[in-house]
C-alpha atoms as a PDB file:
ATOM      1  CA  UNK A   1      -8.337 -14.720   3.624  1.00  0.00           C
ATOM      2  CA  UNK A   2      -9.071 -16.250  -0.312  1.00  0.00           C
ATOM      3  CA  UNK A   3      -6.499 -14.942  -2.323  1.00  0.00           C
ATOM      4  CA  UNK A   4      -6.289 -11.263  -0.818  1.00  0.00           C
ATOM      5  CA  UNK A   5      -3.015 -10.215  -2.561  1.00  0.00           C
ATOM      6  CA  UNK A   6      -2.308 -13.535  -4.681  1.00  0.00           C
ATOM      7  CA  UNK A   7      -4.910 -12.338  -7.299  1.00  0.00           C
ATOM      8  CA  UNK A   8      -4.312  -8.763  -6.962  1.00  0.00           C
ATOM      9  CA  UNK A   9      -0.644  -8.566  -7.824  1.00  0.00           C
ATOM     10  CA  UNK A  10      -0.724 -12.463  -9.103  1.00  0.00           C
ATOM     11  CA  UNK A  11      -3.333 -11.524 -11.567  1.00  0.00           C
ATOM     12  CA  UNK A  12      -3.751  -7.797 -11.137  1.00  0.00           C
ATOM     13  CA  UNK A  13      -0.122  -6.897 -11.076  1.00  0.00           C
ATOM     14  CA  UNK A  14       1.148  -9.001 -13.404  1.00  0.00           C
ATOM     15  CA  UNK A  15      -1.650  -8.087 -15.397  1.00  0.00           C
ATOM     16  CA  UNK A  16      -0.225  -4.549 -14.839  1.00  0.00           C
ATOM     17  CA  UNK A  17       3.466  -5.420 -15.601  1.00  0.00           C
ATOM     18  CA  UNK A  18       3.165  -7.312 -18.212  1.00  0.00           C
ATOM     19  CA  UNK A  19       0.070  -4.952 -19.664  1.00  0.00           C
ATOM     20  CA  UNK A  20       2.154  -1.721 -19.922  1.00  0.00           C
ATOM     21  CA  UNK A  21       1.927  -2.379 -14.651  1.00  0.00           C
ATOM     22  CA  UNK A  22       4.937   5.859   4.757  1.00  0.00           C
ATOM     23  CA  UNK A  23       4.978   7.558   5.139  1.00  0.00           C
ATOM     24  CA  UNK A  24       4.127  11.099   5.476  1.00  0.00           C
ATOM     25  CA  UNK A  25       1.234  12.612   3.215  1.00  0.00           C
ATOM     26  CA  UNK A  26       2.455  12.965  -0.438  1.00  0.00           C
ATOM     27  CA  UNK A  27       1.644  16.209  -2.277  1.00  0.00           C
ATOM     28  CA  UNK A  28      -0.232  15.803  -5.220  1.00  0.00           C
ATOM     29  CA  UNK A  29      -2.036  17.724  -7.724  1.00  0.00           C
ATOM     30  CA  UNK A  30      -5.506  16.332  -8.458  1.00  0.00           C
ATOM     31  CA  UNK A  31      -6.249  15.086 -12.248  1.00  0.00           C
ATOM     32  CA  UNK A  32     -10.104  14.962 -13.874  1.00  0.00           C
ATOM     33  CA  UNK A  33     -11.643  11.808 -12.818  1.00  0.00           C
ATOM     34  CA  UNK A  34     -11.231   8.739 -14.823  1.00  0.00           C
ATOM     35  CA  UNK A  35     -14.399   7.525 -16.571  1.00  0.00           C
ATOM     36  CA  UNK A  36     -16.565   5.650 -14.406  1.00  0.00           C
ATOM     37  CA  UNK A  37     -16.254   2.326 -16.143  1.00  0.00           C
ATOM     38  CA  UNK A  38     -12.651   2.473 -14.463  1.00  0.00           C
ATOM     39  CA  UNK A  39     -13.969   2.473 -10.985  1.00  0.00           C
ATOM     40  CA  UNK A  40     -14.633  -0.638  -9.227  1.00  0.00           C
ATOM     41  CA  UNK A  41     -18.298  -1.642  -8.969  1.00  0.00           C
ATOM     42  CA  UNK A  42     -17.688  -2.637  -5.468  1.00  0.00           C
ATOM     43  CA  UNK A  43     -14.381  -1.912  -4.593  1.00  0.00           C
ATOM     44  CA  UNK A  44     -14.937  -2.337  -0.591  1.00  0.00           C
ATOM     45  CA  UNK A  45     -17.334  -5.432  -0.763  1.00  0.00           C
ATOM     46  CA  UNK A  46     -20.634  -3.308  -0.225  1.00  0.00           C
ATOM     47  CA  UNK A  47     -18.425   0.084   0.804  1.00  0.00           C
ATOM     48  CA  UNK A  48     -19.350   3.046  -2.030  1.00  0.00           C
ATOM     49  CA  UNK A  49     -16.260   5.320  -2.442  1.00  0.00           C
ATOM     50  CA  UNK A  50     -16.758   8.580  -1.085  1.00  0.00           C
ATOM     51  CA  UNK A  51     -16.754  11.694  -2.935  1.00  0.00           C
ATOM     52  CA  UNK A  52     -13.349  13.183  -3.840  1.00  0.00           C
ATOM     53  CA  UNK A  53     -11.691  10.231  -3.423  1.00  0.00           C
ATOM     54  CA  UNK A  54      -8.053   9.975  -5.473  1.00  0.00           C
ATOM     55  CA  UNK A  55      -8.498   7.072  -8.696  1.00  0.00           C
ATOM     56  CA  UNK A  56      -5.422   7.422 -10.754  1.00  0.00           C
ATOM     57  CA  UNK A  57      -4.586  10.775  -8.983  1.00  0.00           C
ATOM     58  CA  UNK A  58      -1.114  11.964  -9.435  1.00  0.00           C
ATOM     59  CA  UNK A  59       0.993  12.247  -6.738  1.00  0.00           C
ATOM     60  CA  UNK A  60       4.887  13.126  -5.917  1.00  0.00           C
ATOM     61  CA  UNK A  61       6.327  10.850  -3.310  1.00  0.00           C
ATOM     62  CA  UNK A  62       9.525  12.071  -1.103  1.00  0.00           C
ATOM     63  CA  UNK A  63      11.666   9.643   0.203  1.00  0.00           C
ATOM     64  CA  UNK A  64      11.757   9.997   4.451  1.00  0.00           C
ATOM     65  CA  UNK A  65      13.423   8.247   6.992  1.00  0.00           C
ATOM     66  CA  UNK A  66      11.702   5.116   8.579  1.00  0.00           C
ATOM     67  CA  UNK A  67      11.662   2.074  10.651  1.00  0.00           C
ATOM     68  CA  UNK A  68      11.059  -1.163   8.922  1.00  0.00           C
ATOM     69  CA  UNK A  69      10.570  -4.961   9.033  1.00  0.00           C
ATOM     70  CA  UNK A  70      11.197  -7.516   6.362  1.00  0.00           C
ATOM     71  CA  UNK A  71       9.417 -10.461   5.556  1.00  0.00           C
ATOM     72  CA  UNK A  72       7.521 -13.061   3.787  1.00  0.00           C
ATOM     73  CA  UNK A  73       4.085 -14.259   3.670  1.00  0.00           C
ATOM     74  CA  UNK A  74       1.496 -16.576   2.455  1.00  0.00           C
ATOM     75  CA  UNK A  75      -2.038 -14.996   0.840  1.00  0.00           C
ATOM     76  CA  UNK A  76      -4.181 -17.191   3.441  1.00  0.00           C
ATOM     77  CA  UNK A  77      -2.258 -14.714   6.356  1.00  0.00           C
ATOM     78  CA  UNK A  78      -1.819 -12.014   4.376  1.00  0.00           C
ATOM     79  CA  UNK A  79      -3.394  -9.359   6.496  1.00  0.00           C
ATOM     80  CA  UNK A  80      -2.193 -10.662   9.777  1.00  0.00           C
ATOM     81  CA  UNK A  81       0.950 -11.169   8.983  1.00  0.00           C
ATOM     82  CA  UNK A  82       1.373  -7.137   7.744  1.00  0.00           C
ATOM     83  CA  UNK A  83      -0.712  -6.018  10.859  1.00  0.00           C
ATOM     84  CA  UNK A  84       1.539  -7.883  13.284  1.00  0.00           C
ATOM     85  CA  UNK A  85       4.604  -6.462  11.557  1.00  0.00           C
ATOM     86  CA  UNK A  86       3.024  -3.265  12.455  1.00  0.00           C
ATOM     87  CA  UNK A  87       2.531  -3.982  15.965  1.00  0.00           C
ATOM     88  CA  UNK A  88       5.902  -4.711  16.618  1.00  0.00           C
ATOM     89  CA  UNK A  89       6.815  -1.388  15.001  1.00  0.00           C
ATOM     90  CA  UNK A  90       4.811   0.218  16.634  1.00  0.00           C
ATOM     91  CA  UNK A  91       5.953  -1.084  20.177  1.00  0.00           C
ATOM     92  CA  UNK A  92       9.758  -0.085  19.175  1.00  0.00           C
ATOM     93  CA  UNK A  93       9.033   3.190  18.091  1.00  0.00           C
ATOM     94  CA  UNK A  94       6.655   3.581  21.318  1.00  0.00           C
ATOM     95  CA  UNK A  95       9.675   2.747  23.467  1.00  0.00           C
ATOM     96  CA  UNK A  96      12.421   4.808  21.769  1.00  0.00           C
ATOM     97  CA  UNK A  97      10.212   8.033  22.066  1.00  0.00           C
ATOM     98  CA  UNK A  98      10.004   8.478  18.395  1.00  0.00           C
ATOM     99  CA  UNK A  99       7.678  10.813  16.631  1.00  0.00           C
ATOM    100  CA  UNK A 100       6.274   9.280  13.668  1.00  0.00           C
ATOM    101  CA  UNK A 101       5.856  11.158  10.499  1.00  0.00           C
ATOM    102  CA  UNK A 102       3.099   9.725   7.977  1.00  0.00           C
ATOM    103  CA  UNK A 103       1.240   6.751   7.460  1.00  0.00           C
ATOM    104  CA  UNK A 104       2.342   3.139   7.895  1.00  0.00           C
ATOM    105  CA  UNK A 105       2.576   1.723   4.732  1.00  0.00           C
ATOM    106  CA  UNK A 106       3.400  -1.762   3.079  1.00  0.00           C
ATOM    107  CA  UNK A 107       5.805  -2.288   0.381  1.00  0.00           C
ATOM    108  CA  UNK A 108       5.061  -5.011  -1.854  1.00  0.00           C
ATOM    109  CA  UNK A 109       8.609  -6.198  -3.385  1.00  0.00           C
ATOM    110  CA  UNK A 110       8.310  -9.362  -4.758  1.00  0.00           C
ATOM    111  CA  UNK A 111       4.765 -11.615  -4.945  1.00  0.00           C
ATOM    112  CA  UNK A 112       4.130 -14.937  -6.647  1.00  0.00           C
ATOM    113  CA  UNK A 113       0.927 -17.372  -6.670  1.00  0.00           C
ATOM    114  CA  UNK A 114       1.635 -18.828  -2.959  1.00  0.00           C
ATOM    115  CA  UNK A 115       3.531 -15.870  -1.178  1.00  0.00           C
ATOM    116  CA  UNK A 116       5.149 -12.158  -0.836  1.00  0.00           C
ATOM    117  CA  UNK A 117       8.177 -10.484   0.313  1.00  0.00           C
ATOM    118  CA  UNK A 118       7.282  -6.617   1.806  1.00  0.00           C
ATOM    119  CA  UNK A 119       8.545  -4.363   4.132  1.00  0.00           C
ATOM    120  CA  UNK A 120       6.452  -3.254   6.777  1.00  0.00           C
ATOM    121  CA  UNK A 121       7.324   0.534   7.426  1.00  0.00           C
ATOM    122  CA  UNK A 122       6.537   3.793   9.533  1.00  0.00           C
ATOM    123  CA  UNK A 123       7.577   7.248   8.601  1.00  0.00           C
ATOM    124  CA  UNK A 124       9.692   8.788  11.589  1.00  0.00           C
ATOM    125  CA  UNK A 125      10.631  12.453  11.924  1.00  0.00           C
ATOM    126  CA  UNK A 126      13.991  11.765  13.282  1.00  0.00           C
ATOM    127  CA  UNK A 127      16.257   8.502  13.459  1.00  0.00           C
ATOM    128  CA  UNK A 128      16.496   7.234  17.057  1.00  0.00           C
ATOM    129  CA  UNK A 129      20.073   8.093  19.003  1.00  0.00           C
ATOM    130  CA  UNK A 130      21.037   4.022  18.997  1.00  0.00           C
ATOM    131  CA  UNK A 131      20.530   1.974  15.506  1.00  0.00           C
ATOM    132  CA  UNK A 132      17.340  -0.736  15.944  1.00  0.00           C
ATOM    133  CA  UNK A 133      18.749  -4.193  16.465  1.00  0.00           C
ATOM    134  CA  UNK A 134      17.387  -7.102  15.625  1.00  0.00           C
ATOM    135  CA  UNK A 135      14.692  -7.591  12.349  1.00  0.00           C
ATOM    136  CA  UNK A 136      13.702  -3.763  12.634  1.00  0.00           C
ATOM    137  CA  UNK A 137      16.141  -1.755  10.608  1.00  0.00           C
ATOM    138  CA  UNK A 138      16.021   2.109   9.369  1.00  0.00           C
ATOM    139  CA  UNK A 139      15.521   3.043   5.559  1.00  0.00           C
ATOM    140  CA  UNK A 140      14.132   5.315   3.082  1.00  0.00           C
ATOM    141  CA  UNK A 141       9.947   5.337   2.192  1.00  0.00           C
ATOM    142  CA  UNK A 142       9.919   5.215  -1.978  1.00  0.00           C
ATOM    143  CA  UNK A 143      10.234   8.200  -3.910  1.00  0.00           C
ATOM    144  CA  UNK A 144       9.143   9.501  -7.343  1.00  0.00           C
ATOM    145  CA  UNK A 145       5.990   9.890  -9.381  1.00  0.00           C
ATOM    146  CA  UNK A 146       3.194   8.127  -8.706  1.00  0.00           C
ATOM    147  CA  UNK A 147      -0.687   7.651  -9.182  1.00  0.00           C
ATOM    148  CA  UNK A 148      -3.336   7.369  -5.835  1.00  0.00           C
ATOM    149  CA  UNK A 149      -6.091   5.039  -5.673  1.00  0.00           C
ATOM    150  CA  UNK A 150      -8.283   4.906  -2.538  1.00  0.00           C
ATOM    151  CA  UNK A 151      -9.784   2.079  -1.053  1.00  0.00           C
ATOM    152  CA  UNK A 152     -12.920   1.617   1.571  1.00  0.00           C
ATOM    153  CA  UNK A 153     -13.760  -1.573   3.182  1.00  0.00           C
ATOM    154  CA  UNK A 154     -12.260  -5.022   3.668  1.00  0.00           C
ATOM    155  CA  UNK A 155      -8.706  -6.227   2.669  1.00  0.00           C
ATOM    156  CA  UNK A 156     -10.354  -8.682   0.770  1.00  0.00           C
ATOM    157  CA  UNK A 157     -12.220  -6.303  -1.492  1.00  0.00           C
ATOM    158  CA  UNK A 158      -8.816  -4.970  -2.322  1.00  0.00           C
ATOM    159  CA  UNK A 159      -8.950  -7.703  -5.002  1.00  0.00           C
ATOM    160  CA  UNK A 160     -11.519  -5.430  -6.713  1.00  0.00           C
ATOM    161  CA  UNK A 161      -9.792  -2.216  -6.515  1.00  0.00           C
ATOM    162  CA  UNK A 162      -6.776  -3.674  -7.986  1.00  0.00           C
ATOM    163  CA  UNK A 163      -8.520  -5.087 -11.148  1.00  0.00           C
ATOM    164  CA  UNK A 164      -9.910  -1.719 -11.735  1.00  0.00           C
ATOM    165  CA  UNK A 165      -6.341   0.081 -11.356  1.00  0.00           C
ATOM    166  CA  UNK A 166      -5.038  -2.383 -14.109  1.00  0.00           C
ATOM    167  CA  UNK A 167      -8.215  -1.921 -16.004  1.00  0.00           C
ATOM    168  CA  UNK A 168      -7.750   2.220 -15.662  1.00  0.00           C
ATOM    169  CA  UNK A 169      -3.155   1.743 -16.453  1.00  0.00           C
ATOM    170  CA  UNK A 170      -4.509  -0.525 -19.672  1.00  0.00           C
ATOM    171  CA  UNK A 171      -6.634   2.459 -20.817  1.00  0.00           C
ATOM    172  CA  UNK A 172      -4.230   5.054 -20.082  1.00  0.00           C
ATOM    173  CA  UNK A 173      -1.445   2.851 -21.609  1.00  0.00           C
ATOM    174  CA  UNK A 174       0.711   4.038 -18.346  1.00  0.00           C
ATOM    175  CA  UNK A 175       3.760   1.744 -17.896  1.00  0.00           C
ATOM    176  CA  UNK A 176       4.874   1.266 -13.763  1.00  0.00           C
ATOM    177  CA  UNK A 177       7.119  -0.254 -12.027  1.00  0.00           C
ATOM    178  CA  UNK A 178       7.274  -3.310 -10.691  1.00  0.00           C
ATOM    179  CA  UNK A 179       6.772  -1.920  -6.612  1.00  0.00           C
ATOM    180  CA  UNK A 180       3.426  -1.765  -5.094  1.00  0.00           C
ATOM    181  CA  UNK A 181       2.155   0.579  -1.845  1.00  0.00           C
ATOM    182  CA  UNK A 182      -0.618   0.462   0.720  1.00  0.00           C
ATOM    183  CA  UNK A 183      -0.367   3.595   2.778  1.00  0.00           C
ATOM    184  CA  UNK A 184      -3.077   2.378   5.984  1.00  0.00           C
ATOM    185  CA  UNK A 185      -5.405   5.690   6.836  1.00  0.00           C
ATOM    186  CA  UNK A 186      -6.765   3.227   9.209  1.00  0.00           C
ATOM    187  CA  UNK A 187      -5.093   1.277  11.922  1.00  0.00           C
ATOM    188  CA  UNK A 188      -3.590  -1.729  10.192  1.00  0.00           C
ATOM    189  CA  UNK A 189      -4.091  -3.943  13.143  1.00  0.00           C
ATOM    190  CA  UNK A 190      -5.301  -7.975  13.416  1.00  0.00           C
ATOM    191  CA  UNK A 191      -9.246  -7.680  13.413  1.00  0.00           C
ATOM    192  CA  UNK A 192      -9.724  -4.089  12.310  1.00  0.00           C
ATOM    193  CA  UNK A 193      -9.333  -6.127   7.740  1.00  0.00           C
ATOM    194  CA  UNK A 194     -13.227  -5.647   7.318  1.00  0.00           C
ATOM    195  CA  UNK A 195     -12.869  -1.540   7.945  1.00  0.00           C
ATOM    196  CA  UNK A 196     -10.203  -0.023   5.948  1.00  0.00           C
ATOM    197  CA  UNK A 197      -9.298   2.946   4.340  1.00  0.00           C
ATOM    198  CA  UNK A 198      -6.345   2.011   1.764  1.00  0.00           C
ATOM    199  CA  UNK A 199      -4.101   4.372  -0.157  1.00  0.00           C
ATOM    200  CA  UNK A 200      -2.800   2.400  -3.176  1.00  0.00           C
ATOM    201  CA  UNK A 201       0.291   4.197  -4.805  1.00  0.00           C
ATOM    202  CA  UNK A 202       1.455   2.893  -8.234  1.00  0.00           C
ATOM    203  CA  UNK A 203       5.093   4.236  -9.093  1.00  0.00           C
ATOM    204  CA  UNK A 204       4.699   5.387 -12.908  1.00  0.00           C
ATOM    205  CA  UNK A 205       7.664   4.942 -14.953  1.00  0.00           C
END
């Protein structure tokens, strides 16, 4: 994968910081659209955003319980090496009868120009009876204000909806923190990167 994530929060991000820059369904109250020079010309390679889709929509996140995995990765394996951190969620909270509650979601936490560290997580309803052993662990999803972007397509063309969120926090002068989400509408699984619906969540300072 050619720099899926290394130029999006490499350059995009720290374009973001530096420039000012699972869980269950958010509530969020829906702003005017931004102008359309904002939007990414091809933010899915070759997949047009559908109407009503959320660019720089607010949103409120609540913090929920969920089961998560830590780790590191390079941005050649980025998208594998989420997806099978999802698949091995998914199998523990398959055989502990747990209800999940939202989207899975990545949390980006720390990214430079040959890696990341993120936590793979799914929204439950209820923590399981016995504590997870082993690299799953139970947490908190992120809380606080935020603003929505939506993606369609590939997990490459994420590249391009990225440079058009730091584009749209530049014009806006909004300053965020230094955390990145991707809530999966689709199933983040190995071979499914080319077909994606993304939820991007930016925490706003």
């Amino acid at each position: 994968m050619p720099l899926p994530f290394a130029l999006r929060i490499g350059a995009a991000a720290a374009a973001i910081v530096a420039a000012t820059f699972a869980m269950p369904q958010p509530s969020w109250a829906q702003n005017p659209p931004p102008p359309a020079a904002t939007k990414p010309a091809d933010p899915g390679q070759g997949v047009t955003p559908q109407p009503g889709d959320a660019f720089g929509e607010d949103a409120t996140l609540t913090a929920k319980p969920v089961v998560y995995v830590k780790g590191t990765g390079t941005w050649d394996n980025a998208y594998e090496t989420v997806a099978n951190s999802f698949k091995k969620l998914k199998a523990y909270v398959d055989k502990e009868g747990l209800k999940s509650d939202g989207l899975p979601m990545t949390i980006f936490t720390s990214t430079d120009d040959t890696g990341f560290q993120y936590q793979a997580e799914i929204p439950i309803a209820a923590p399981p009876k016995m504590p997870p052993r082993g690299d799953i662990a139970l947490g908190q999803s992120p809380e606080g204000h935020a603003l929505k972007f939506v993606h369609r397509g590939s997990y490459d063309g994420l590249d391009n909806t990225y440079e058009a969120i730091t584009n749209y926090l530049d014009e806006k002068r909004l300053e965020a923190k230094d955390l990145f989400i991707e809530e999966y509408v689709t199933d983040p699984v190995p071979g499914n990167e080319n077909n994606l619906v993304v939820n991007v969540y930016v925490l706003i300072k």
